[in-house]
N, C-alpha and C. Protein backbone atom coordinates (compact mmCIF):
# COMPACT_ATOMS: atom_id res chain seq x y z
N UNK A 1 44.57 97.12 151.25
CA UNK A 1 45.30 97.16 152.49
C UNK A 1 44.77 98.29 153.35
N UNK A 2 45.17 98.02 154.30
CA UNK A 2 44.17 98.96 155.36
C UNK A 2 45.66 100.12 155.68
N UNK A 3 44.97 101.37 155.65
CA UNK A 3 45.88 102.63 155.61
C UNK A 3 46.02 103.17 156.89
N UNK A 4 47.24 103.91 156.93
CA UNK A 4 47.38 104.50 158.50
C UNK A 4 47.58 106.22 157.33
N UNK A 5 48.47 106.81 157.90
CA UNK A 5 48.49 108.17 157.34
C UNK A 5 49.13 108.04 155.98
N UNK A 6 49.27 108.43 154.69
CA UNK A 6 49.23 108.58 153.14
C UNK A 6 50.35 107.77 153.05
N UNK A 7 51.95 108.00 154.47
CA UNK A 7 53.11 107.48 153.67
C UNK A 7 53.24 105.84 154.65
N UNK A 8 52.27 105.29 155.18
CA UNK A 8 52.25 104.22 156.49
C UNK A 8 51.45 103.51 155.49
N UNK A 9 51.55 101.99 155.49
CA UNK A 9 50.33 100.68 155.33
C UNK A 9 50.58 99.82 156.44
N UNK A 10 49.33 99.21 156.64
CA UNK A 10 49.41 98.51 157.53
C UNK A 10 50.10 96.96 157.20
N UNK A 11 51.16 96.63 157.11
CA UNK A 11 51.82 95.25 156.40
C UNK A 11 50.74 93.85 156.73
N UNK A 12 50.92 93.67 157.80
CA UNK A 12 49.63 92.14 158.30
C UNK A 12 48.13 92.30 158.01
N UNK A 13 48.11 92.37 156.54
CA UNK A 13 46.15 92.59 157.05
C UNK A 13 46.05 90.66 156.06
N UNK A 14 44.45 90.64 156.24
CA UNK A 14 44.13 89.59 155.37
C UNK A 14 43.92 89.84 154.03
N UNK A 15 44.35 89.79 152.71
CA UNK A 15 43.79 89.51 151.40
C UNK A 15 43.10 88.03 151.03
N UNK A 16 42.39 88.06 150.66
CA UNK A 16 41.61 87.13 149.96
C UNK A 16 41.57 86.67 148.80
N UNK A 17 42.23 87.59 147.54
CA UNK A 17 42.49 86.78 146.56
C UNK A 17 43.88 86.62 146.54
N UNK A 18 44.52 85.70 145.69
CA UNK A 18 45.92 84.59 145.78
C UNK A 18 45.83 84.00 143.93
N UNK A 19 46.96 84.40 143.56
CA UNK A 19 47.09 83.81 142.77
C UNK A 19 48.26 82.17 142.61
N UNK A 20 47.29 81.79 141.75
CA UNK A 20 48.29 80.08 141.94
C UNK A 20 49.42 80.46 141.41
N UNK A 21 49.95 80.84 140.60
CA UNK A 21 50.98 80.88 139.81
C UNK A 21 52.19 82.04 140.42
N UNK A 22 51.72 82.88 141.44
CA UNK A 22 52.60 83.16 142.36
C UNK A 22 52.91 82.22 143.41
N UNK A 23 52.02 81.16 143.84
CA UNK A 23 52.30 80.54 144.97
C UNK A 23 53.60 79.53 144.51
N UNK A 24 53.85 79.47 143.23
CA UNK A 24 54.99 78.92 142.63
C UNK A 24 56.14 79.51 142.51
N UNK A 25 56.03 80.96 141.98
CA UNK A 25 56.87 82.01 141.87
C UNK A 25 58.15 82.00 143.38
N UNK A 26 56.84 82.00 144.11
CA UNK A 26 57.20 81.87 145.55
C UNK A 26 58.40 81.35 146.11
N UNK A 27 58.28 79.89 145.83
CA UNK A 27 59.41 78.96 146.37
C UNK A 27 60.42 79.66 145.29
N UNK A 28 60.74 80.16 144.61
CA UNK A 28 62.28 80.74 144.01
C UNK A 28 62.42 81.72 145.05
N UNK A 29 61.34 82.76 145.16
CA UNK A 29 61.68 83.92 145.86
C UNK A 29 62.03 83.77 147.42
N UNK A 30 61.62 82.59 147.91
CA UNK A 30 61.40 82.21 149.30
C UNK A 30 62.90 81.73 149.63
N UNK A 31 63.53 81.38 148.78
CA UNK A 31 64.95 81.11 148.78
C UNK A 31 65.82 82.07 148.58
N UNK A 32 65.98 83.01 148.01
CA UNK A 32 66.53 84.24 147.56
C UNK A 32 66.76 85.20 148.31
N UNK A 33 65.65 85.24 149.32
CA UNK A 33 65.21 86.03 150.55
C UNK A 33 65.87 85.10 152.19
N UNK A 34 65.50 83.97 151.56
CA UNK A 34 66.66 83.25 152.93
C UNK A 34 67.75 83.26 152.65
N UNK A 35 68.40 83.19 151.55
CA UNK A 35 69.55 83.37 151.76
C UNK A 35 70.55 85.07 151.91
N UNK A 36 69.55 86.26 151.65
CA UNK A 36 69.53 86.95 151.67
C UNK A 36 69.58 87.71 153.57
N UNK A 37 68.54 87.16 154.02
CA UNK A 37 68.23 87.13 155.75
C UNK A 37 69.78 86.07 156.46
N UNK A 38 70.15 84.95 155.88
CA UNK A 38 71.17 84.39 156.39
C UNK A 38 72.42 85.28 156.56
N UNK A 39 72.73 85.51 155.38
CA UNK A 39 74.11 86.53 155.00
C UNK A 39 73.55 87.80 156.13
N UNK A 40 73.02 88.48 156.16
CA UNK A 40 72.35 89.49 156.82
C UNK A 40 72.45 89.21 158.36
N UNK A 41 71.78 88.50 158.72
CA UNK A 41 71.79 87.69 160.20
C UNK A 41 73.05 87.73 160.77
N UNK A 42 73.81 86.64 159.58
CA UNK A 42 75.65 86.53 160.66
C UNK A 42 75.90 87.63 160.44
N UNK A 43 76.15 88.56 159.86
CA UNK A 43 76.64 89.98 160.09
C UNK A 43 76.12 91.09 161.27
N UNK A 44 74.56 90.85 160.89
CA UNK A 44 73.85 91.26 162.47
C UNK A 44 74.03 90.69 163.63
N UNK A 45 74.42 89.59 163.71
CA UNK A 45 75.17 88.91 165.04
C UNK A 45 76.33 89.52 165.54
N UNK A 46 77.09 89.32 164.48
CA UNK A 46 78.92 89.57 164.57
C UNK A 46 78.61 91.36 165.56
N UNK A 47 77.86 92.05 164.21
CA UNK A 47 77.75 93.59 165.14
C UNK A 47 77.11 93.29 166.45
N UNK A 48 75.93 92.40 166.63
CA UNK A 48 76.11 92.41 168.30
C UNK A 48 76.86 92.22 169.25
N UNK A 49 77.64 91.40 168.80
CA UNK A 49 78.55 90.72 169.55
C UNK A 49 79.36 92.10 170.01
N UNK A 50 79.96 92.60 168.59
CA UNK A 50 80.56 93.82 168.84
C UNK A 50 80.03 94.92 169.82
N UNK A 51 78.97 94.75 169.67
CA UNK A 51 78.11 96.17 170.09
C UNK A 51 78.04 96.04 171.95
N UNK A 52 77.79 94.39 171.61
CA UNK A 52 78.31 94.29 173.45
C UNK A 52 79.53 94.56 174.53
N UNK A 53 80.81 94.14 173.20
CA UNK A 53 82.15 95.04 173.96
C UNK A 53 82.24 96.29 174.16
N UNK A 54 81.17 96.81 172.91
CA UNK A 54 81.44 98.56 173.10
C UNK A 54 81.19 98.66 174.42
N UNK A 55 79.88 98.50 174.99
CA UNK A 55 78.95 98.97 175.66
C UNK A 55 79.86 98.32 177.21
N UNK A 56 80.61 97.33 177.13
CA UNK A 56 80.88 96.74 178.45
C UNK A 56 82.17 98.28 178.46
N UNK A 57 82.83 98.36 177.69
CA UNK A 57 84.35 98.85 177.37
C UNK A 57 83.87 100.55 177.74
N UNK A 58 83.35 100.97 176.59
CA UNK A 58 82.82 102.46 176.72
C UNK A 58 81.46 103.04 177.60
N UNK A 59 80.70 101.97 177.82
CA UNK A 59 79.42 102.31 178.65
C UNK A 59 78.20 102.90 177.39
N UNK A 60 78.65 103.18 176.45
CA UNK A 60 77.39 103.33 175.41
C UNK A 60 77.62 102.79 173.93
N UNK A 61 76.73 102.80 173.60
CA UNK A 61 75.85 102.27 172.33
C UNK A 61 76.56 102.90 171.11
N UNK A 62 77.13 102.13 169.92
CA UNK A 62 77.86 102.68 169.09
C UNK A 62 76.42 102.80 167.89
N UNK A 63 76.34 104.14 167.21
CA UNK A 63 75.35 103.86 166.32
C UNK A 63 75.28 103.39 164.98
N UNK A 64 76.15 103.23 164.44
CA UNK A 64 76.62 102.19 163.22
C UNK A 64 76.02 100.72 163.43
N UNK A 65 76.86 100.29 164.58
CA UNK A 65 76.23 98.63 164.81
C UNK A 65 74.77 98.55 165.21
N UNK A 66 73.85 99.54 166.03
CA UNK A 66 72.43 99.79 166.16
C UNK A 66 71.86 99.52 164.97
N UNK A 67 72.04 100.90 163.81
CA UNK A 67 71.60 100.75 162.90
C UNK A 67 71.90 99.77 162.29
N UNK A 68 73.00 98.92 161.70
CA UNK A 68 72.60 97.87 161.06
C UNK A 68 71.91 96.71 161.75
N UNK A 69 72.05 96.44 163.18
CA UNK A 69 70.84 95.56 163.28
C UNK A 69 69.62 95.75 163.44
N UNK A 70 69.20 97.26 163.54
CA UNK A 70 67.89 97.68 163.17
C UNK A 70 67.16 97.42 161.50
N UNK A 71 68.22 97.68 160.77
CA UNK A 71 68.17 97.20 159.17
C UNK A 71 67.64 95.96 159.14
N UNK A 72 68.67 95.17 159.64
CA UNK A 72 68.08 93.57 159.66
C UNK A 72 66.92 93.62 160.00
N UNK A 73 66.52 93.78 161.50
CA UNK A 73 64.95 93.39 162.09
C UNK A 73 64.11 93.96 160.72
N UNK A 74 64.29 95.18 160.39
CA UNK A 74 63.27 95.74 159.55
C UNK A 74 62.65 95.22 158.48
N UNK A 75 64.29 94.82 157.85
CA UNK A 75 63.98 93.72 156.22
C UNK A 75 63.32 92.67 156.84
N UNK A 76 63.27 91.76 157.90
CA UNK A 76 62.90 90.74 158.03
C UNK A 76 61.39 90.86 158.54
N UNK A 77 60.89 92.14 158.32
CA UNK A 77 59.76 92.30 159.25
C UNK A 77 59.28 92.65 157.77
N UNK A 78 60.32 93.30 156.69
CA UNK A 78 59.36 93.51 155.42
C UNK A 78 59.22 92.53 154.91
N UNK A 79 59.65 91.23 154.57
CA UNK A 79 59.30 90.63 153.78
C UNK A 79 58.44 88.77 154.39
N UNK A 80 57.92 89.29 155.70
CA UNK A 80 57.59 88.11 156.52
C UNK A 80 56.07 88.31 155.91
N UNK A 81 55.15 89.54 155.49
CA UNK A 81 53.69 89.45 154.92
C UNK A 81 54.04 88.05 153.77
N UNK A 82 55.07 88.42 153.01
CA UNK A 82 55.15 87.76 151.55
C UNK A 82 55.50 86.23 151.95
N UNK A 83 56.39 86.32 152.85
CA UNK A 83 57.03 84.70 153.02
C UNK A 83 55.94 83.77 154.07
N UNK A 84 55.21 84.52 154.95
CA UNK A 84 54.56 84.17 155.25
C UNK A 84 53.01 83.64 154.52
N UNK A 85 52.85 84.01 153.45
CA UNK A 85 51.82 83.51 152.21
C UNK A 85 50.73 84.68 152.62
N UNK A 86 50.98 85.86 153.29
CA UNK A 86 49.50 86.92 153.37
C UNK A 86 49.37 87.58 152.42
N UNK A 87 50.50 87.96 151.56
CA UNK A 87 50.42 88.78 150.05
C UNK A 87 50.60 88.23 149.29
N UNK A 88 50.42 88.73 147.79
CA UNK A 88 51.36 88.20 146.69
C UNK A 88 51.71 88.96 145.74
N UNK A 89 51.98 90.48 146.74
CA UNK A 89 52.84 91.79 146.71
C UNK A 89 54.60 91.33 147.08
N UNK A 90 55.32 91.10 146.08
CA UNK A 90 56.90 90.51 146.11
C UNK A 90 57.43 91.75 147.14
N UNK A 91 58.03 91.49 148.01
CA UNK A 91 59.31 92.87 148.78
C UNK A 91 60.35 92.77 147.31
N UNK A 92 61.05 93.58 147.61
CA UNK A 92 62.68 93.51 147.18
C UNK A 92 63.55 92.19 147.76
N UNK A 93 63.90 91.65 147.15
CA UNK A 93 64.92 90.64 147.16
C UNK A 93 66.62 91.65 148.44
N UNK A 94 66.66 92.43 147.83
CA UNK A 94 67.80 93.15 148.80
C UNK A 94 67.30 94.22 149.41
N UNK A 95 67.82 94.17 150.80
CA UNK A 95 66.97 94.95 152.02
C UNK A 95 66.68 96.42 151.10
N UNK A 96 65.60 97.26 151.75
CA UNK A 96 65.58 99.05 151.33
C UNK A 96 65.35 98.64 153.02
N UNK A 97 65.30 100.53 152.50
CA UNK A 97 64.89 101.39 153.92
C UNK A 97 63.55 101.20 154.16
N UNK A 98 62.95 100.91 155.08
CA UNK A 98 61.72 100.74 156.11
C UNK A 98 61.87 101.14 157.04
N UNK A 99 60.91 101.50 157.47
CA UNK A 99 60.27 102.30 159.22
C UNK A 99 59.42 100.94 159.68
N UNK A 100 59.51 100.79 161.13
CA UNK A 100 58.59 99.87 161.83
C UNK A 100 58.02 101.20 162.99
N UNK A 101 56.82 100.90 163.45
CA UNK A 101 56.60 101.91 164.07
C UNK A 101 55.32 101.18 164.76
N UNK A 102 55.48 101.67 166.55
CA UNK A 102 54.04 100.55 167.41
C UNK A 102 53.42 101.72 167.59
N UNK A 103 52.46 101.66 167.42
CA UNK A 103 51.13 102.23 168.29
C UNK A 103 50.90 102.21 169.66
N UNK A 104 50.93 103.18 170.15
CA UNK A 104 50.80 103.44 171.72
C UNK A 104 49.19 103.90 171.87
């Protein structure tokens, strides 16, 4: 994998070798993880929803509901290399902590 500074990887690169017997593994894990992103999702909704009365009601941003839908985007951004078939490096089945971070 292609490196940024010691504690950063770059998640989207190409690998070239693939094993068959993960590409099987897969479809269990590929389910586990959707249903994992589902449960996750309606809850990250519900807090938007919420997060929009704050903001009409109080004029700012509550940071509880931020952060958990920042959580969401994140898990779903960790485990899209794997579900997407570019690794066959497994994420965690239940979200961790991740950083997303753009390059300027």
């Amino acid at each position: 994998m292609t490196e940024g500074t010691p504690s950063q990887k770059q998640l989207f690169v190409f690998e070239h070798d693939a094993g068959r017997l993960e590409l099987l593994i897969r479809i269990v894990y590929w389910i586990l993880i959707a249903i994992v992103l589902w449960v996750y999702g309606i809850i990250a909704v519900i807090c938007l929803i919420i997060q929009w009365f704050h903001i009409l009601i109080f004029g700012s941003r509550h940071e509880g509901l931020s952060d958990f839908a920042r959580g969401y985007l994140e898990y779903m951004i960790h485990v899209m290399p794997y579900t997407y078939i570019m690794t066959d490096k497994r994420p965690d089945i239940m979200p961790v902590p991740v950083k997303v971070y753009e390059e300027s």
